[in-house]
Each structure stands twice: as structure tokens, then as C-alpha cells.
C-alpha atoms as a PDB file:
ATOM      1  CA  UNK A   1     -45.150   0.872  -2.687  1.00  0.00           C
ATOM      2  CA  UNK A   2     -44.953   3.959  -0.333  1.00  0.00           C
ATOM      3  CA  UNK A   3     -41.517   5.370   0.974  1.00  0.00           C
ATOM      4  CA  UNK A   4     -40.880   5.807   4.214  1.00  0.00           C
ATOM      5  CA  UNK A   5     -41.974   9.269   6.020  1.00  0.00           C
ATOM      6  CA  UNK A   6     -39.209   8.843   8.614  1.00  0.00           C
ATOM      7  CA  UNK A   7     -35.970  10.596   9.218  1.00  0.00           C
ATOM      8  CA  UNK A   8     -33.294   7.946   9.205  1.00  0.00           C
ATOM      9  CA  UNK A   9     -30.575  10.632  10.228  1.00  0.00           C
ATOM     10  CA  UNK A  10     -32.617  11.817  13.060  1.00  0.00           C
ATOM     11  CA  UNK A  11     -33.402   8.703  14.346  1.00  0.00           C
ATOM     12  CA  UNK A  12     -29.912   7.253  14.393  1.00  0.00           C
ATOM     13  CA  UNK A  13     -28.835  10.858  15.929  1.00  0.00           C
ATOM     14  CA  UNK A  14     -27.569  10.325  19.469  1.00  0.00           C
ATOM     15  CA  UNK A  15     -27.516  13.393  22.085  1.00  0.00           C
ATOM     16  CA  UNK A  16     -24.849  15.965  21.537  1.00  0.00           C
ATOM     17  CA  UNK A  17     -21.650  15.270  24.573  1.00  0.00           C
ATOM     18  CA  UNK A  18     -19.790  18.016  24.646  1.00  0.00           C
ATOM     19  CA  UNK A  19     -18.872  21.450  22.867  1.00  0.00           C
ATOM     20  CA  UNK A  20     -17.513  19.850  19.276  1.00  0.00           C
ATOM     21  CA  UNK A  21     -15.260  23.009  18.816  1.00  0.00           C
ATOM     22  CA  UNK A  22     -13.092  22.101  22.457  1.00  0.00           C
ATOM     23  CA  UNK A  23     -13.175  18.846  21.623  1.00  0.00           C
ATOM     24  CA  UNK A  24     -11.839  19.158  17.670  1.00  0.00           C
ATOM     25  CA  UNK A  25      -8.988  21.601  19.981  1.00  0.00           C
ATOM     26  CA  UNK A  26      -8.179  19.069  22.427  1.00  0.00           C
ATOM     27  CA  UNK A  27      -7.840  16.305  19.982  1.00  0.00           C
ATOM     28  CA  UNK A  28      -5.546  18.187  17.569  1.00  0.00           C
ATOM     29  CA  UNK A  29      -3.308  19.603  20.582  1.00  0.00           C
ATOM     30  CA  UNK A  30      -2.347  16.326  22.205  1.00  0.00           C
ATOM     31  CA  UNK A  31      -3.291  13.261  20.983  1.00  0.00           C
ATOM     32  CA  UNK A  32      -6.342  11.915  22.267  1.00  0.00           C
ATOM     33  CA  UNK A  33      -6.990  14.565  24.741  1.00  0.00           C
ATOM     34  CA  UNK A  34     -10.218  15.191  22.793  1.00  0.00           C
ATOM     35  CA  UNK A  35     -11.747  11.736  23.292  1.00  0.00           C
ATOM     36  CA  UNK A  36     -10.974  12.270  27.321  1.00  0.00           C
ATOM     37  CA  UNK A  37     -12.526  15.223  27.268  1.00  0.00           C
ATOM     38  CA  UNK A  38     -15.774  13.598  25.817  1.00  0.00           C
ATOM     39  CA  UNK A  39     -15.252  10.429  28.555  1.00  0.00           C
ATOM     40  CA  UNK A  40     -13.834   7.500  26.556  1.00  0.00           C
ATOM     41  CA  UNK A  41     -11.078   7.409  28.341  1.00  0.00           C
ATOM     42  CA  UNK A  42      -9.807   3.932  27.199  1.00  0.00           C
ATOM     43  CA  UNK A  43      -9.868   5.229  23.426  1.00  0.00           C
ATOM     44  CA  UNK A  44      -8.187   8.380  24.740  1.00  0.00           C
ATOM     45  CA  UNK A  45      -5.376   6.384  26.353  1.00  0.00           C
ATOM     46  CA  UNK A  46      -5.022   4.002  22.519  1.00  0.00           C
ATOM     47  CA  UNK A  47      -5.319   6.961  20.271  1.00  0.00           C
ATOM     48  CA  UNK A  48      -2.421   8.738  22.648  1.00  0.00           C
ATOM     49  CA  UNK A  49      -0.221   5.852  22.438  1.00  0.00           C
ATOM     50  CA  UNK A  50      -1.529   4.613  18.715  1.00  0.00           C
ATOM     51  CA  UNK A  51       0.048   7.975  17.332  1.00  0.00           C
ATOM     52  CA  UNK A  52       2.862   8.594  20.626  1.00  0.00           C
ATOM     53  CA  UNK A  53       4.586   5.351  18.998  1.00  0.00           C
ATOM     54  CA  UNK A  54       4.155   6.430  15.127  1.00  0.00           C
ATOM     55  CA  UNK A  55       5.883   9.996  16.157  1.00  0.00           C
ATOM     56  CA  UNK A  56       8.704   7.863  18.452  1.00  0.00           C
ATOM     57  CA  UNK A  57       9.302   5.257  15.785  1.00  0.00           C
ATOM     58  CA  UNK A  58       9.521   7.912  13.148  1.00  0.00           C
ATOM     59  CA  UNK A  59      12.034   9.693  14.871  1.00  0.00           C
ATOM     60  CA  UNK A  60      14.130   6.918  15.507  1.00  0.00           C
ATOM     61  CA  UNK A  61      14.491   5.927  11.916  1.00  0.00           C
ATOM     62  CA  UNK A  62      15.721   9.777  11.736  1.00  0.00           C
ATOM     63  CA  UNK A  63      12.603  10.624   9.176  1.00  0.00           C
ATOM     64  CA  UNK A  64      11.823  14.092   8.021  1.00  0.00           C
ATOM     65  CA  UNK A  65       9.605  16.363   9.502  1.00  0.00           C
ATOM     66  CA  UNK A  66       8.475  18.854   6.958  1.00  0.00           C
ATOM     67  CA  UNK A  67       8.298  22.080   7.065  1.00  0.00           C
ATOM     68  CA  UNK A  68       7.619  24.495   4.119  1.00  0.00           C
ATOM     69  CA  UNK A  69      10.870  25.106   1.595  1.00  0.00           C
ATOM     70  CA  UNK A  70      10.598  27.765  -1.167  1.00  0.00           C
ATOM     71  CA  UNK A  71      10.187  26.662  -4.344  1.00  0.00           C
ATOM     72  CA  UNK A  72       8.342  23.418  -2.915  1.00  0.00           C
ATOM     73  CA  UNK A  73       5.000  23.603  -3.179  1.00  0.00           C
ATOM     74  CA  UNK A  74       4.429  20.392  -2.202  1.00  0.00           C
ATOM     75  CA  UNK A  75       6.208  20.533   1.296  1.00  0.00           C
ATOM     76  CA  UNK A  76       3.589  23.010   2.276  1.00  0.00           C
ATOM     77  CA  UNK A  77       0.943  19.899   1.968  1.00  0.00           C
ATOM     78  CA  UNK A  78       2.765  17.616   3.801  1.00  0.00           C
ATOM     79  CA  UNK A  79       3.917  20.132   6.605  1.00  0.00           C
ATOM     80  CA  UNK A  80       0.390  20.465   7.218  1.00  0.00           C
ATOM     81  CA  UNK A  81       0.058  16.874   7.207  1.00  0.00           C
ATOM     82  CA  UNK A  82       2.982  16.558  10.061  1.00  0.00           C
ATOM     83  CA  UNK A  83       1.102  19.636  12.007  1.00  0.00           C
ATOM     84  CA  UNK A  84      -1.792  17.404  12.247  1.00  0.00           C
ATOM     85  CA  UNK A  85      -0.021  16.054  15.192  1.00  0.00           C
ATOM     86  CA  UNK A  86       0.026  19.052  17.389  1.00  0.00           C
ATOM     87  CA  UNK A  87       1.946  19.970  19.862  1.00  0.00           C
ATOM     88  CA  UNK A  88       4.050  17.274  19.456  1.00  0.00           C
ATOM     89  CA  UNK A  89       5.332  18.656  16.208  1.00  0.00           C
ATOM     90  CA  UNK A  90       6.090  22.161  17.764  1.00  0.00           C
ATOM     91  CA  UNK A  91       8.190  20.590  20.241  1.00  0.00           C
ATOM     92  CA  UNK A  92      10.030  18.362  17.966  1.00  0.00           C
ATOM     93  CA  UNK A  93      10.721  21.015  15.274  1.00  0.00           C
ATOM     94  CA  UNK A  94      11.614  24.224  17.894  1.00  0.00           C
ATOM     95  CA  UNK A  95      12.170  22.927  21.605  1.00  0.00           C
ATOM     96  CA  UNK A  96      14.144  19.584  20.071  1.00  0.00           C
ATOM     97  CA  UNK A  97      15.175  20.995  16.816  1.00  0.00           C
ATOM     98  CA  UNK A  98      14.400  17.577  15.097  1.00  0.00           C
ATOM     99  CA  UNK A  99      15.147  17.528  11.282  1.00  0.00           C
ATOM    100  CA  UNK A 100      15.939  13.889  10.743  1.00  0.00           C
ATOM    101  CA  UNK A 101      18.707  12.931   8.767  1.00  0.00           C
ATOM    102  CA  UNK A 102      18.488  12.395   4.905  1.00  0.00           C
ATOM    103  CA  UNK A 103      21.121   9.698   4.814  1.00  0.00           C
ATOM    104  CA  UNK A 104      19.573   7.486   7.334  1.00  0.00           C
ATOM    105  CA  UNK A 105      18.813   3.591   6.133  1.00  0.00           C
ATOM    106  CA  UNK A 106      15.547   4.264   7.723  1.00  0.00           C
ATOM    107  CA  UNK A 107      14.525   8.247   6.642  1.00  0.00           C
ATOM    108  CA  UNK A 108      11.707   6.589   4.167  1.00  0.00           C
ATOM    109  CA  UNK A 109       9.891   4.777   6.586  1.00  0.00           C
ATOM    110  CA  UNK A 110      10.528   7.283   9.225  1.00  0.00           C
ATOM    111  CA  UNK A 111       9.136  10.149   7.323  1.00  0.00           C
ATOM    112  CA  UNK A 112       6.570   7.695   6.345  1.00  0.00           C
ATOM    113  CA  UNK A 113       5.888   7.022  10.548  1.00  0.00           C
ATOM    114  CA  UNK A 114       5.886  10.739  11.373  1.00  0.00           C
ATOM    115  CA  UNK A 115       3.718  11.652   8.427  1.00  0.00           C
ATOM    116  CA  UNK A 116       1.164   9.084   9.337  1.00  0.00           C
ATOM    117  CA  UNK A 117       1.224  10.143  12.941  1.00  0.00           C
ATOM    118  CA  UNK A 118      -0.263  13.450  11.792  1.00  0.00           C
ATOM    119  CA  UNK A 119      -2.365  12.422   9.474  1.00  0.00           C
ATOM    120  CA  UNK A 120      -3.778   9.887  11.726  1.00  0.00           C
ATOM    121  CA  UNK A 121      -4.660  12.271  14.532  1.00  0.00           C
ATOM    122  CA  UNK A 122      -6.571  14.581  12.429  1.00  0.00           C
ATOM    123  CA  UNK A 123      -8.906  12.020  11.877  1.00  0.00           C
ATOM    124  CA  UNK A 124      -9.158  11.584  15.427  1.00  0.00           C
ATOM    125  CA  UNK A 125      -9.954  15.345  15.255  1.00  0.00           C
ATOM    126  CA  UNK A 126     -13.024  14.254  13.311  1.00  0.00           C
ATOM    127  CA  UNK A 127     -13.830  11.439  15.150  1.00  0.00           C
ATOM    128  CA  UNK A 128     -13.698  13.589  18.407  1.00  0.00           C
ATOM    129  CA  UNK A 129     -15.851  16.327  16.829  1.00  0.00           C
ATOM    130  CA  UNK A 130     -18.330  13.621  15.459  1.00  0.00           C
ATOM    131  CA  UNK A 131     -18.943  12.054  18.708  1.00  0.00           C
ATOM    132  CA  UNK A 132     -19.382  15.326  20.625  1.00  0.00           C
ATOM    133  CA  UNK A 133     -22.045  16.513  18.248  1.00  0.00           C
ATOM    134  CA  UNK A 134     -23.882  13.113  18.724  1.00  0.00           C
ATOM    135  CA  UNK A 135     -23.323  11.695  15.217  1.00  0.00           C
ATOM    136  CA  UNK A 136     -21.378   9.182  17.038  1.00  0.00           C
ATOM    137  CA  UNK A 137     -20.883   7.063  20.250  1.00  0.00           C
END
């Protein structure tokens, strides 16, 4: 039985879109910005409002939005799990001066939104980067 000689990963490869490194930039500075720089618009225009609503629902169930606290080691993880959002979070945290507000009936599930809404758009970093290099369409 003889193997195959082929490349399977360079015959699935697609052509390379765009410059991966502005994409990866656009996509982590504004939600979805990457994937409209790279032409799919209509995902653009989802993943905008997909993590727009988790950042807008998280906020108005008052949840936190870390930032590092000495002595915490663990908030240093999850602020850069909220920074995954982008710009959004520097305008929340220093033009807004959003906190959230501990005794809240809804500060678990809104730090739970807000959290998610960061986490969920670096993976659209890596989703715009993948497509731009051509390892995806």
C-alpha cells in the first residue's frame, strides 16, 4: 500500500488576501473591522454586532470590567481577556469610566457578557489573520 506523495496542506491552501499583520490590527481595534478589511463585509457587519451586543448587555447588567489589582494575579488574566475587545474597552474604562457595580443582581452575568465579548473577538483576530494568509476563505 503506498502513501500518498501529495501535500494535503498545500493543496487545500487558498491565495493569501491581504497583509495578516493589518488585518490581526483591524480586527482587535474594532470589532470586525478586520474581516472588512479582507472583503466579507456581511461577517464584518455580524462579528461587529455579535460582540457590540455582548459589551452593551454586559454593561447593562453593571458587570465588571477588569483591570489589574495588586495582589491579584489573576485579574491580570482576565484584564487581558476584557482588552481583547479593543478600543471598546479603552473607552469604557477611561473616556466612560465604567467599573460596574458589585452589588448589581446582574454583575455575574454581566462580567460574564463583557468577558466573553473580549474573548470572543480575539478569536476573530485569528480568524481574520487566518483568512488573510489564505488558510481560510
Amino acid at each position: 500500500m503506498a502513501e500518498p506523495t501529495s501535500d494535503a496542506g498545500a493543496a487545500g491552501r487558498r491565495q493569501a488576501v491581504g497583509n495578516p499583520w493589518l488585518a490581526a490590527l483591524a480586527a482587535w481595534l474594532v470589532p470586525g473591522a478586520g474581516h472588512f478589511y479582507l472583503g466579507r463585509r456581511g461577517r464584518a457587519l455580524a462579528f461587529l454586532a455579535l460582540v457590540g451586543v455582548s459589551i452593551a448587555i454586559g454593561c447593562h447588567l453593571q458587570g465588571n470590567l477588569y483591570r489589574p489589582l495588586p495582589n491579584q494575579p489573576l485579574t491580570l488574566l482576565a484584564t487581558l481577556g476584557c482588552l481583547g475587545m479593543g478600543i471598546p474597552y479603552f473607552v469604557l474604562r477611561y473616556v466612560a469610566g465604567y467599573t460596574g457595580d458589585v452589588i448589581s443582581p446582574g454583575y455575574e452575568y454581566g462580567t460574564a457578557f463583557i468577558l466573553t465579548a473580549g474573548l470572543m473577538n480575539l478569536l476573530l483576530v485569528l480568524d481574520a489573520w487566518d483568512i488573510a494568509v489564505g488558510k481560510k476563505e
